[in-house]
PDB file of N, CA and C in Angstrom:
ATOM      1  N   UNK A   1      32.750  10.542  34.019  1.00  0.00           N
ATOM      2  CA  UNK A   1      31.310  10.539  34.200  1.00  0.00           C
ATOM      3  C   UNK A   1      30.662  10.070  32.899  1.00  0.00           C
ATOM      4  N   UNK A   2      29.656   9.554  33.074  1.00  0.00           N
ATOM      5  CA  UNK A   2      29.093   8.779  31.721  1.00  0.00           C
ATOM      6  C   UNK A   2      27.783   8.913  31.277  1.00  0.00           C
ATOM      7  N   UNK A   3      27.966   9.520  29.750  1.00  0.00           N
ATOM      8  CA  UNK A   3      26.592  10.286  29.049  1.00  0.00           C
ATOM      9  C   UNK A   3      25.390   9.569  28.977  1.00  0.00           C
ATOM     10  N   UNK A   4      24.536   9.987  29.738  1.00  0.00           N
ATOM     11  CA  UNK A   4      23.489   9.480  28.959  1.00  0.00           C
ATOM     12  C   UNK A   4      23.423   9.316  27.591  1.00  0.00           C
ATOM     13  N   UNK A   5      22.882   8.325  27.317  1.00  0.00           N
ATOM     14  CA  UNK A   5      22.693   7.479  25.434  1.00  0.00           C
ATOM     15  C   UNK A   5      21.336   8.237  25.512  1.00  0.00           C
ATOM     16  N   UNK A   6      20.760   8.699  24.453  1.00  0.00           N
ATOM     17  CA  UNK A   6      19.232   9.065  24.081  1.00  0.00           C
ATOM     18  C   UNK A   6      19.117   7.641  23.119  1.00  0.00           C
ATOM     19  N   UNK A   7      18.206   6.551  23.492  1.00  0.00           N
ATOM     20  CA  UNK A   7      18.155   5.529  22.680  1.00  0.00           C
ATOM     21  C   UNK A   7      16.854   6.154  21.765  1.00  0.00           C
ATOM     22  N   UNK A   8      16.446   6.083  20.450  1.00  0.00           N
ATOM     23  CA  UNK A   8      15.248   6.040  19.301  1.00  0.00           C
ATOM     24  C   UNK A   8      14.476   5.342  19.315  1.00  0.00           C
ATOM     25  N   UNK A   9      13.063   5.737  19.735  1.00  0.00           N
ATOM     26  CA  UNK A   9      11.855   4.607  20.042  1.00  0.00           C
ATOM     27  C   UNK A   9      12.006   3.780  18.577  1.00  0.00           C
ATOM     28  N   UNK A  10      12.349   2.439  18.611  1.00  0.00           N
ATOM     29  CA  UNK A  10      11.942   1.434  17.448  1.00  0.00           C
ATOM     30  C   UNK A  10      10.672   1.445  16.737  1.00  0.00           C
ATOM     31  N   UNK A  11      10.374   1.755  15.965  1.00  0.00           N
ATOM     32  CA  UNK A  11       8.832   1.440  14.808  1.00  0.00           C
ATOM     33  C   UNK A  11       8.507   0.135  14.770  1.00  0.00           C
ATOM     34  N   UNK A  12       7.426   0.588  15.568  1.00  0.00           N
ATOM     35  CA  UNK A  12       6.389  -1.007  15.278  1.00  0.00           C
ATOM     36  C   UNK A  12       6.062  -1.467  14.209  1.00  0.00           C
ATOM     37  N   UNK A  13       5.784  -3.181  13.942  1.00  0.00           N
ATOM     38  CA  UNK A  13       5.346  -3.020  12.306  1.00  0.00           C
ATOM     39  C   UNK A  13       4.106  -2.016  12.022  1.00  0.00           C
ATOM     40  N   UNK A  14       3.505  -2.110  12.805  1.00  0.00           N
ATOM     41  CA  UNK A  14       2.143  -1.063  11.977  1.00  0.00           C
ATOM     42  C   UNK A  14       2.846   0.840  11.789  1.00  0.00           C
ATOM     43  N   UNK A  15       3.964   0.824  12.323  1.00  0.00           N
ATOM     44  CA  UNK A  15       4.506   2.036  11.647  1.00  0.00           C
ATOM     45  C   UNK A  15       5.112   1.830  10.407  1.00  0.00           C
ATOM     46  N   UNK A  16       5.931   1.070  10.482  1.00  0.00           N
ATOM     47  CA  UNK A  16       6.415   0.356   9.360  1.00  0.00           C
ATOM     48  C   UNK A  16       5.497   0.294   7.863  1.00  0.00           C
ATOM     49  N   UNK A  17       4.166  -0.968   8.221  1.00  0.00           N
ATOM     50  CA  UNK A  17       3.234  -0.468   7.054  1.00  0.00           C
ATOM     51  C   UNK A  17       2.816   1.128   6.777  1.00  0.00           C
ATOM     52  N   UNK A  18       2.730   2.057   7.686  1.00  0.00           N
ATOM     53  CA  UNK A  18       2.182   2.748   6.992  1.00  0.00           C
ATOM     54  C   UNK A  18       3.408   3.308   6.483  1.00  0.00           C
ATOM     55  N   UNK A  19       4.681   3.856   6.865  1.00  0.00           N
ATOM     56  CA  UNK A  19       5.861   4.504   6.029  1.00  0.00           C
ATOM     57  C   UNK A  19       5.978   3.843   4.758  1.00  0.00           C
ATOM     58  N   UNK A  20       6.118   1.840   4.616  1.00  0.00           N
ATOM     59  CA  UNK A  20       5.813   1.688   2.898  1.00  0.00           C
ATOM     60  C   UNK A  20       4.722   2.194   2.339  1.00  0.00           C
ATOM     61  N   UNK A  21       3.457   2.122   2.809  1.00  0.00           N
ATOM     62  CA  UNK A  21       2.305   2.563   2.198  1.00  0.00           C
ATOM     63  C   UNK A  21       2.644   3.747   1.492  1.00  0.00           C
ATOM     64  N   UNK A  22       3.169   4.784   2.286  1.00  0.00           N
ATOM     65  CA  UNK A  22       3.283   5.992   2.259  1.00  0.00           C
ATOM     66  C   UNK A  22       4.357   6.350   0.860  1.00  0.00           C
ATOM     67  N   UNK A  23       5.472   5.154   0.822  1.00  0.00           N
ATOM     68  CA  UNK A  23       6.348   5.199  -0.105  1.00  0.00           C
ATOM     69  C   UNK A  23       5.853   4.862  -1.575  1.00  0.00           C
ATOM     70  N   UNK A  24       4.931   4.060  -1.418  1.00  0.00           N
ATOM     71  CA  UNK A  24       4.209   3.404  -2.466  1.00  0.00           C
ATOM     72  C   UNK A  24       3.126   4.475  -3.207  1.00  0.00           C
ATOM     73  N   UNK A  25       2.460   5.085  -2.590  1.00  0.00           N
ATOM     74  CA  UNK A  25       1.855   6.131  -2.996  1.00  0.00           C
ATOM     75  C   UNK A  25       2.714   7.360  -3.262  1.00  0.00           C
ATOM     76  N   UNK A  26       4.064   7.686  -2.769  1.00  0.00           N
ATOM     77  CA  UNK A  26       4.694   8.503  -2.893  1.00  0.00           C
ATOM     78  C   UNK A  26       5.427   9.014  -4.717  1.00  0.00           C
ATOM     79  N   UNK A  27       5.597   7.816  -5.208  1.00  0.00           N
ATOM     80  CA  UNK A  27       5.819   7.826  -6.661  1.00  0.00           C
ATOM     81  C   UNK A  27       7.546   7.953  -6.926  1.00  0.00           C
ATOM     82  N   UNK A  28       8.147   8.040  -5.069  1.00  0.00           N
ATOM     83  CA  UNK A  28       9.245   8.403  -5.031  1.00  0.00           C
ATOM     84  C   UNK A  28      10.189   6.862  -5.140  1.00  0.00           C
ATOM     85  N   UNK A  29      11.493   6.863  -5.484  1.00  0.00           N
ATOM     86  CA  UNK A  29      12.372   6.312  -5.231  1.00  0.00           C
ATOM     87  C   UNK A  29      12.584   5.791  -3.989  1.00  0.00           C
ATOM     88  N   UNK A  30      12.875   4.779  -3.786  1.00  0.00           N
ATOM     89  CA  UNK A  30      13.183   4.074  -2.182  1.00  0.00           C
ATOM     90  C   UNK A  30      13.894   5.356  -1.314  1.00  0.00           C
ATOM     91  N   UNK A  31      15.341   5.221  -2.485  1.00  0.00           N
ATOM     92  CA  UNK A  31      16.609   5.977  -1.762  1.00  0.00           C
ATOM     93  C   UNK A  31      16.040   7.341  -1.632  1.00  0.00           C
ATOM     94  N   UNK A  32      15.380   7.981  -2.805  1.00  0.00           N
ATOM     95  CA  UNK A  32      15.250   9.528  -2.349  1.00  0.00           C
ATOM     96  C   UNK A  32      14.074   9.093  -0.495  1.00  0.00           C
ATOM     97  N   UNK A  33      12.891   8.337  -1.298  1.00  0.00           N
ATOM     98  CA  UNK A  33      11.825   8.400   0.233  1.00  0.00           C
ATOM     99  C   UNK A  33      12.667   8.830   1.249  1.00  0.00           C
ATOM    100  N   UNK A  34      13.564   7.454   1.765  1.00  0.00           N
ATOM    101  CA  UNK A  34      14.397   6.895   2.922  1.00  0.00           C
ATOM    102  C   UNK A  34      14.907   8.573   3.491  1.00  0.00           C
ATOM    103  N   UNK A  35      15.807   9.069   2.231  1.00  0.00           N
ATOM    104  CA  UNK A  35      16.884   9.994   2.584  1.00  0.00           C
ATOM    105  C   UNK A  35      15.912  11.223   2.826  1.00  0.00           C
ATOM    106  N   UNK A  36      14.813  11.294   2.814  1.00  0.00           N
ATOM    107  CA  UNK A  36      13.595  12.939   2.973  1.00  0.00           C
ATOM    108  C   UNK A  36      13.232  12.605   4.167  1.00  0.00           C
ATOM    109  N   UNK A  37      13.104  11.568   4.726  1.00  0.00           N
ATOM    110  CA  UNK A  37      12.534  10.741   5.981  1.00  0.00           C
ATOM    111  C   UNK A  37      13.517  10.699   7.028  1.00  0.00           C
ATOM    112  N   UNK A  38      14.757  10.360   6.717  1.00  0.00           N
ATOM    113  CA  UNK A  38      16.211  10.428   7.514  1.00  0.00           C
ATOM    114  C   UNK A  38      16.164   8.528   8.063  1.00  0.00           C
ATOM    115  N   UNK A  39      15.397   7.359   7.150  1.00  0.00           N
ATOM    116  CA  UNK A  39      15.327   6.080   7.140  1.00  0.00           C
ATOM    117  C   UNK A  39      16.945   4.961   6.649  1.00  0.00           C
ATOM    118  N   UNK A  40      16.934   4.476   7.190  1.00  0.00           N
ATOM    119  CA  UNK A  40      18.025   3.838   6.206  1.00  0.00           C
ATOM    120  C   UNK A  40      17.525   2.934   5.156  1.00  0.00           C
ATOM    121  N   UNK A  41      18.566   2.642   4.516  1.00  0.00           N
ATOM    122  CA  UNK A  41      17.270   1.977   3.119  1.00  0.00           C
ATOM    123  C   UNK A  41      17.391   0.562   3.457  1.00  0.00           C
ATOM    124  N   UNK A  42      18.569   0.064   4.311  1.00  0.00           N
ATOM    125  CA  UNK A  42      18.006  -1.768   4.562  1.00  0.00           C
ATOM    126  C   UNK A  42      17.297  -1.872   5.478  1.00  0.00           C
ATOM    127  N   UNK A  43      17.297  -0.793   6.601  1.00  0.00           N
ATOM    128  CA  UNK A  43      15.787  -1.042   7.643  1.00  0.00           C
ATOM    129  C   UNK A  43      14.509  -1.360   6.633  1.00  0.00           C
ATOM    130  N   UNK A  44      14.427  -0.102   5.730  1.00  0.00           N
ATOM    131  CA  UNK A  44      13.092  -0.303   4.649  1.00  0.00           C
ATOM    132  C   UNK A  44      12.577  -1.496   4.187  1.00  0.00           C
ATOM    133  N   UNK A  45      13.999  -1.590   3.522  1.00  0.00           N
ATOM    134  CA  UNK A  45      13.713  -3.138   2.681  1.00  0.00           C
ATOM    135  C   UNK A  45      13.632  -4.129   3.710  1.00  0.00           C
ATOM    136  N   UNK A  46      14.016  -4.432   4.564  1.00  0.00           N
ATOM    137  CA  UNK A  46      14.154  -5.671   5.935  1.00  0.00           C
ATOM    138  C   UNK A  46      12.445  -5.442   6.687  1.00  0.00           C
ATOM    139  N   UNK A  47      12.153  -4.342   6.722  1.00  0.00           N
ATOM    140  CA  UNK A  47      10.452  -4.333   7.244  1.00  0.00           C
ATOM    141  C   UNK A  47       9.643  -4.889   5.953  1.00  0.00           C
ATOM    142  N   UNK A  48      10.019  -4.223   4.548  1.00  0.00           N
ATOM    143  CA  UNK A  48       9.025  -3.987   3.668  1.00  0.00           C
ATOM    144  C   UNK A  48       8.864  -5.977   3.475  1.00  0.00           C
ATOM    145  N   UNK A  49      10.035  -6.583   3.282  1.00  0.00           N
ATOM    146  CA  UNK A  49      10.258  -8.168   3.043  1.00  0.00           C
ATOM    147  C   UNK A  49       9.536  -8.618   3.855  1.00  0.00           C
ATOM    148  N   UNK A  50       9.677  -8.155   5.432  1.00  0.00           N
ATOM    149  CA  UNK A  50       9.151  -9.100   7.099  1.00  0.00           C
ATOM    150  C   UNK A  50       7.584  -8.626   6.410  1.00  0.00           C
ATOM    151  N   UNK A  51       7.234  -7.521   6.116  1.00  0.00           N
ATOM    152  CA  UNK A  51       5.739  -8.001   6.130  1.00  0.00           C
ATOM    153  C   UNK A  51       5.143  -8.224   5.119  1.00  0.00           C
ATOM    154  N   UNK A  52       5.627  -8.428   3.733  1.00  0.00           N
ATOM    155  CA  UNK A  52       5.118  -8.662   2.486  1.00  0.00           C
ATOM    156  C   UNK A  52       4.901 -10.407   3.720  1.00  0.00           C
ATOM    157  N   UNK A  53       6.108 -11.155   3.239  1.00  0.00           N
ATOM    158  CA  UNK A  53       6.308 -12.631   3.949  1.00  0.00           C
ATOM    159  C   UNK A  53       5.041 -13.233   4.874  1.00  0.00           C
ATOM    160  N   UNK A  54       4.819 -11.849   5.773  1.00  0.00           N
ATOM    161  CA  UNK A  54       3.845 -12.586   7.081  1.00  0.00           C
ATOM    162  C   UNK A  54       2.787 -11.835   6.751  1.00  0.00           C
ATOM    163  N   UNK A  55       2.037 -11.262   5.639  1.00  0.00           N
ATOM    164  CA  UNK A  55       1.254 -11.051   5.020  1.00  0.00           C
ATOM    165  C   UNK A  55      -0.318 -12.184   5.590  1.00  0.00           C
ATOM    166  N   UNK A  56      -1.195 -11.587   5.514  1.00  0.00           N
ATOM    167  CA  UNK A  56      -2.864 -12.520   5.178  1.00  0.00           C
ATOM    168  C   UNK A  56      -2.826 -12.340   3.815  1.00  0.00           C
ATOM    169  N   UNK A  57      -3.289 -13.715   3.530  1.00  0.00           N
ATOM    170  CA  UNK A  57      -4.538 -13.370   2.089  1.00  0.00           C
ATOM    171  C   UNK A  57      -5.115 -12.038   2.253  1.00  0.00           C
ATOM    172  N   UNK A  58      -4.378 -11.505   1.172  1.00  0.00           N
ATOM    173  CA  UNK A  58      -5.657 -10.215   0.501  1.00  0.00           C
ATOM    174  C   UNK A  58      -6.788 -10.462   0.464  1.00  0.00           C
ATOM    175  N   UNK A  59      -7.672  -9.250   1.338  1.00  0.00           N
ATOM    176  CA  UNK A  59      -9.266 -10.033   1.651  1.00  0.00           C
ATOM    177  C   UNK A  59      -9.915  -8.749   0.782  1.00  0.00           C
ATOM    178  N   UNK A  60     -10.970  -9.228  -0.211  1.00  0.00           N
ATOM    179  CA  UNK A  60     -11.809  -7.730  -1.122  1.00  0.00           C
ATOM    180  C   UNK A  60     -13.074  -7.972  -0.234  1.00  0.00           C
ATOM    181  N   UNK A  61     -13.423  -6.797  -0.333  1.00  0.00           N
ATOM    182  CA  UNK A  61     -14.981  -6.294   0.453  1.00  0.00           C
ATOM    183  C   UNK A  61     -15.530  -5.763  -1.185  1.00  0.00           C
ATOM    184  N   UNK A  62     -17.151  -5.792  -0.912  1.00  0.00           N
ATOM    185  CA  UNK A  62     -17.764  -5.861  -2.163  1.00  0.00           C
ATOM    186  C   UNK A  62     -17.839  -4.011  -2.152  1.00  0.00           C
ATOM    187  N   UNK A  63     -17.644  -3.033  -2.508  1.00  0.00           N
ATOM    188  CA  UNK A  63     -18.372  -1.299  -2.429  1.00  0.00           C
ATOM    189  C   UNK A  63     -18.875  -1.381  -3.224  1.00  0.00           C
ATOM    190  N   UNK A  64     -20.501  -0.984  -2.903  1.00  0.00           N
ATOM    191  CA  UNK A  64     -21.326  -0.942  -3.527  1.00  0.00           C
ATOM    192  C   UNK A  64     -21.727   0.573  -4.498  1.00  0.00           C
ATOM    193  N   UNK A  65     -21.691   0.804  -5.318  1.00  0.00           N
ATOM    194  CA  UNK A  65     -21.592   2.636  -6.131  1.00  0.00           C
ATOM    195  C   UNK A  65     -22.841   3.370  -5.505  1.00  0.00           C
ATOM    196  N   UNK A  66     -22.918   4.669  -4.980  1.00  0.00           N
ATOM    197  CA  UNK A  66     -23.982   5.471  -5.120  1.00  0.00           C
ATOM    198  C   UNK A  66     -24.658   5.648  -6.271  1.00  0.00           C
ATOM    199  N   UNK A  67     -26.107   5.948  -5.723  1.00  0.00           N
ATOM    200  CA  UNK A  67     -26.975   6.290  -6.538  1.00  0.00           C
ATOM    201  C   UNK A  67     -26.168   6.968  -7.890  1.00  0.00           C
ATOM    202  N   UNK A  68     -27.091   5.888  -9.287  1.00  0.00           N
ATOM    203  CA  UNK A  68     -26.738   7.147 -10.365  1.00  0.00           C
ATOM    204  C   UNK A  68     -27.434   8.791 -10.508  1.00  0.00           C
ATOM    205  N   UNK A  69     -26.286   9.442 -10.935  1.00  0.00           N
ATOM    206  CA  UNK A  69     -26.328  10.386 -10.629  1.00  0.00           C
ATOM    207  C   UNK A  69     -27.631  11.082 -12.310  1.00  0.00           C
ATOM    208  N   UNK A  70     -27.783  11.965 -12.573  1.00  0.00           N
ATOM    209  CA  UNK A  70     -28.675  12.735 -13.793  1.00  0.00           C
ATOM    210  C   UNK A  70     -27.560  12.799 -14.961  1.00  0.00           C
ATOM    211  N   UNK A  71     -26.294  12.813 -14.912  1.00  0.00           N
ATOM    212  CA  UNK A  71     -25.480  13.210 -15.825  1.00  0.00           C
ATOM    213  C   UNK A  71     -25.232  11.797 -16.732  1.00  0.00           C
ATOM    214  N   UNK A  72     -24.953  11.880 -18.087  1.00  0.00           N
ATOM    215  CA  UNK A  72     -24.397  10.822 -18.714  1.00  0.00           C
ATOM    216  C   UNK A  72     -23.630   9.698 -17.786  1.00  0.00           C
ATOM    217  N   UNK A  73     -24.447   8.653 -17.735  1.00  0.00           N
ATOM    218  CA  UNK A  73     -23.131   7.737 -16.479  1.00  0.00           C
ATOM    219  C   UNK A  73     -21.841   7.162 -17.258  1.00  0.00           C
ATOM    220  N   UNK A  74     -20.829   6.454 -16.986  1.00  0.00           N
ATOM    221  CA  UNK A  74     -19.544   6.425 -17.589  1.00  0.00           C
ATOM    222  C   UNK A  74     -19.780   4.962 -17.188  1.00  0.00           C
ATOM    223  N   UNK A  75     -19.155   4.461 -18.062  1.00  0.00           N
ATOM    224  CA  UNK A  75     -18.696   3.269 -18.145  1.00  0.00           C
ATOM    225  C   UNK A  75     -18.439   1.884 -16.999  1.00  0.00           C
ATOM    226  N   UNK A  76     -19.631   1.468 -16.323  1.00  0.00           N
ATOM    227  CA  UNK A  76     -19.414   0.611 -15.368  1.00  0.00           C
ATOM    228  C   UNK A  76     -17.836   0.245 -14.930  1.00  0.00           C
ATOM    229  N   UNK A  77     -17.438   0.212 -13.788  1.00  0.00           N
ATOM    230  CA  UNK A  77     -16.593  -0.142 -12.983  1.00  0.00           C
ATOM    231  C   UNK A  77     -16.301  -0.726 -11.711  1.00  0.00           C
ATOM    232  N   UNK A  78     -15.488  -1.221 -11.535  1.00  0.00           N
ATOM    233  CA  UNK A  78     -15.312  -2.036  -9.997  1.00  0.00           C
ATOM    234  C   UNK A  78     -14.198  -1.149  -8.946  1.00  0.00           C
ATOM    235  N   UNK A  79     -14.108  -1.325  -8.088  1.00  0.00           N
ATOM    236  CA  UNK A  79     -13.496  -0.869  -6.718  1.00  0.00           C
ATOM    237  C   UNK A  79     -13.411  -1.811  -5.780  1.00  0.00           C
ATOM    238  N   UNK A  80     -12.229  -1.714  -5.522  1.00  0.00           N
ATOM    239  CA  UNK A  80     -12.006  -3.247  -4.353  1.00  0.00           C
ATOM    240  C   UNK A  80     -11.181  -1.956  -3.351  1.00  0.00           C
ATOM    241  N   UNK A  81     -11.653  -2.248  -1.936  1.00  0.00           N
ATOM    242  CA  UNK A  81     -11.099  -1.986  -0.376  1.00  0.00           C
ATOM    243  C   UNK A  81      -9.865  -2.628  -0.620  1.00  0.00           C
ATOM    244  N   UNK A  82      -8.940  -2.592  -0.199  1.00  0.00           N
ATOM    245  CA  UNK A  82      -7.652  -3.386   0.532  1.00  0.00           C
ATOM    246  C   UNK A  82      -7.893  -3.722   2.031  1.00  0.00           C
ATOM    247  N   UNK A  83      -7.670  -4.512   3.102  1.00  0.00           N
ATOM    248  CA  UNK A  83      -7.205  -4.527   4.398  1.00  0.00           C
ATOM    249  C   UNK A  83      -6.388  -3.244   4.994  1.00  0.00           C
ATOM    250  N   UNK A  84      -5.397  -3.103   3.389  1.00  0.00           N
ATOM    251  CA  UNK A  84      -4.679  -1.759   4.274  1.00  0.00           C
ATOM    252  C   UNK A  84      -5.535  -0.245   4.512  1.00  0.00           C
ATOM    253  N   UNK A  85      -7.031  -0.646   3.740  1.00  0.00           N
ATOM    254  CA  UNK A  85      -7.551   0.661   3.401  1.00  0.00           C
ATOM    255  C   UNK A  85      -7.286   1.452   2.011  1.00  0.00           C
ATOM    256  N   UNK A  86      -6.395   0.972   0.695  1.00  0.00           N
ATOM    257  CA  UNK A  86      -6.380   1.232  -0.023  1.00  0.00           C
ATOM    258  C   UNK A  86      -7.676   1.166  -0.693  1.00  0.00           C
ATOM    259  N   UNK A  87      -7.753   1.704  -2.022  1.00  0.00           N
ATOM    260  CA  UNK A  87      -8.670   1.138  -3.052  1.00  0.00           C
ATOM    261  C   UNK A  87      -8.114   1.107  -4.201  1.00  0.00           C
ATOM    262  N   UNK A  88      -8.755   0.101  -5.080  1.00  0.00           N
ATOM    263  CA  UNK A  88      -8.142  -0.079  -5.877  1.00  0.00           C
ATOM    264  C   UNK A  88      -9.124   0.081  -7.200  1.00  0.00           C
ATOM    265  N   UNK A  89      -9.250   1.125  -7.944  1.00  0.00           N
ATOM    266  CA  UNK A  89     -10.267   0.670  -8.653  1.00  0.00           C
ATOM    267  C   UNK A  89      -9.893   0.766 -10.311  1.00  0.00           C
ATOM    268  N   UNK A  90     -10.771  -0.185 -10.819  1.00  0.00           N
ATOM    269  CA  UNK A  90     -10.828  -0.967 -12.056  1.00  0.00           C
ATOM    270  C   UNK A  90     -12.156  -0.683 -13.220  1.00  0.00           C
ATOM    271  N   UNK A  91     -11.294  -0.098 -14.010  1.00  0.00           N
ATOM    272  CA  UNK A  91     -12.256   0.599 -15.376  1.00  0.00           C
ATOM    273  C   UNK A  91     -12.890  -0.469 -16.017  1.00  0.00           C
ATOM    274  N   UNK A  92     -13.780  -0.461 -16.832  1.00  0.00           N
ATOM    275  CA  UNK A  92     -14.641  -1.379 -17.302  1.00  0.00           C
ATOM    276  C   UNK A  92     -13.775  -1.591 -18.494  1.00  0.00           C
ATOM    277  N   UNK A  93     -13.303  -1.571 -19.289  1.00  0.00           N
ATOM    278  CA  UNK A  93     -12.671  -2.193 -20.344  1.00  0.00           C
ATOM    279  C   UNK A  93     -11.196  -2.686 -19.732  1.00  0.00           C
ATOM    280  N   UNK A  94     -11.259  -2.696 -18.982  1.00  0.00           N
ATOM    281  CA  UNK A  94      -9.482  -3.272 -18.039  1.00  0.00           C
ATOM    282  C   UNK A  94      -9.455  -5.033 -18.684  1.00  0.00           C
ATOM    283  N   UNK A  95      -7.937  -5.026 -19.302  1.00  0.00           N
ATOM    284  CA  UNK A  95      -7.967  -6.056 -19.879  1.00  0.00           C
ATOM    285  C   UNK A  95      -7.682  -7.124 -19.063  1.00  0.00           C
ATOM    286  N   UNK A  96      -8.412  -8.597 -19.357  1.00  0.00           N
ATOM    287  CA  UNK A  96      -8.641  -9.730 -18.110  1.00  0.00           C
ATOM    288  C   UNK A  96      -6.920 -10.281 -17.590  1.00  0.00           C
ATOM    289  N   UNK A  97      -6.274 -10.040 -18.156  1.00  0.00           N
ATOM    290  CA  UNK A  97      -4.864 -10.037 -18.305  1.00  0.00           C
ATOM    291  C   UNK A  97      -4.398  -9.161 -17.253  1.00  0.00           C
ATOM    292  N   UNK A  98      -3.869  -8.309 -17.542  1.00  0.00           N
ATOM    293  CA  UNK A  98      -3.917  -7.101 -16.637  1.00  0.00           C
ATOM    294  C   UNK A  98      -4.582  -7.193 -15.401  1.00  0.00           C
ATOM    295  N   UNK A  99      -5.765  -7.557 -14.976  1.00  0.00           N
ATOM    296  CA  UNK A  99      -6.315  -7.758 -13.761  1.00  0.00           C
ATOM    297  C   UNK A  99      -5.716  -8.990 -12.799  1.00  0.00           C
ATOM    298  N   UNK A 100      -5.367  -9.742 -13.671  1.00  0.00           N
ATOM    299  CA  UNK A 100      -5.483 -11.087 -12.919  1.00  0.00           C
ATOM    300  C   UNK A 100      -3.442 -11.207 -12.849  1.00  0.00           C
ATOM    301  N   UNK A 101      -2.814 -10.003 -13.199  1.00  0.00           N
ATOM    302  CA  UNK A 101      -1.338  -9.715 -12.942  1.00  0.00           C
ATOM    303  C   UNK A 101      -1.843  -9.157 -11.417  1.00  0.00           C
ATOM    304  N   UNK A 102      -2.128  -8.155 -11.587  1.00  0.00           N
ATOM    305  CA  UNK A 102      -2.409  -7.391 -10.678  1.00  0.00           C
ATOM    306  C   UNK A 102      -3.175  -7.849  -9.418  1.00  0.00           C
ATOM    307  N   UNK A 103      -3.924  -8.904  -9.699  1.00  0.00           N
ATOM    308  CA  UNK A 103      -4.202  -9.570  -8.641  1.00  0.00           C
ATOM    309  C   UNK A 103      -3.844 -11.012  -7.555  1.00  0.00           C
ATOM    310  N   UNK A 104      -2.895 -11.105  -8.938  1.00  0.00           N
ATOM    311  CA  UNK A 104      -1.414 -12.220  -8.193  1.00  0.00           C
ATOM    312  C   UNK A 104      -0.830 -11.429  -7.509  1.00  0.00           C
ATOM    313  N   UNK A 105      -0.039 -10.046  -7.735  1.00  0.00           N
ATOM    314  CA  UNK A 105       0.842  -9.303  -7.082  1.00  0.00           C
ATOM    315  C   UNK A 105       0.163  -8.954  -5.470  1.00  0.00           C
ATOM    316  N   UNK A 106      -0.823  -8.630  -5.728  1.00  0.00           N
ATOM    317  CA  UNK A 106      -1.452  -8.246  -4.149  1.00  0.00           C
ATOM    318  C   UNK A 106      -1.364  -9.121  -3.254  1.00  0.00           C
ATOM    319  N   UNK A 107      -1.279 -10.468  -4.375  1.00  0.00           N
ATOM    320  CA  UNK A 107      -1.716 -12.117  -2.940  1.00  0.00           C
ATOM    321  C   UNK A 107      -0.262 -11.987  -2.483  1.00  0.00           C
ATOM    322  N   UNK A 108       0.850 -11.522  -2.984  1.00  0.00           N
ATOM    323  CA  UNK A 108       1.865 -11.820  -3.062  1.00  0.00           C
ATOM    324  C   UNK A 108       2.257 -11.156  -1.354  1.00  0.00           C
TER     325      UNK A 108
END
């Protein structure tokens, strides 16, 4: 007589982005993430590659700051949205160097 297989619903890419997202903010190691998750680590890397690759242009939306507030204000700064919903934000003395690394890597 012959067992039923329990087959594992496959992760869509949009599961996919968010588990890297999740890794990326995590501060963790691929291998530890993967192994807390019960992931294998070339599924990871084989999604994380498929969608860096088929990626859009990184698109910035302008956020505009709330009202200043009564307290000493700090040092003008920028904030950029991501598509993924990240933010990314950028101190006013951030060196032009540094920004413009950081903003190759995203197109990437």
């Amino acid at each position: 007589m012959a067992e039923a297989v329990e087959k594992k619903a496959t992760p869509n890419p949009e599961q996919w982005r968010e588990q890297i997202g999740e890794h990326a903010r995590s501060g963790m190691s691929v291998r530890r993430f993967c192994k807390e998750r019960g992931i294998a680590e070339h599924l990871f890397f084989y999604w994380r590659k498929r969608l860096r690759s088929g990626q859009q242009p990184v698109r910035f939306a302008l956020v505009e700051r709330a009202a200043a507030s009564p307290e000493p204000s700090a040092p003008a700064g920028l904030e950029l949205m991501l598509t993924t919903g990240e933010r990314l934000r950028i101190g006013a003395g951030v060196d032009a160097a540094t920004l413009r690394t950081v903003v190759e890597v995203l197109r990437k």
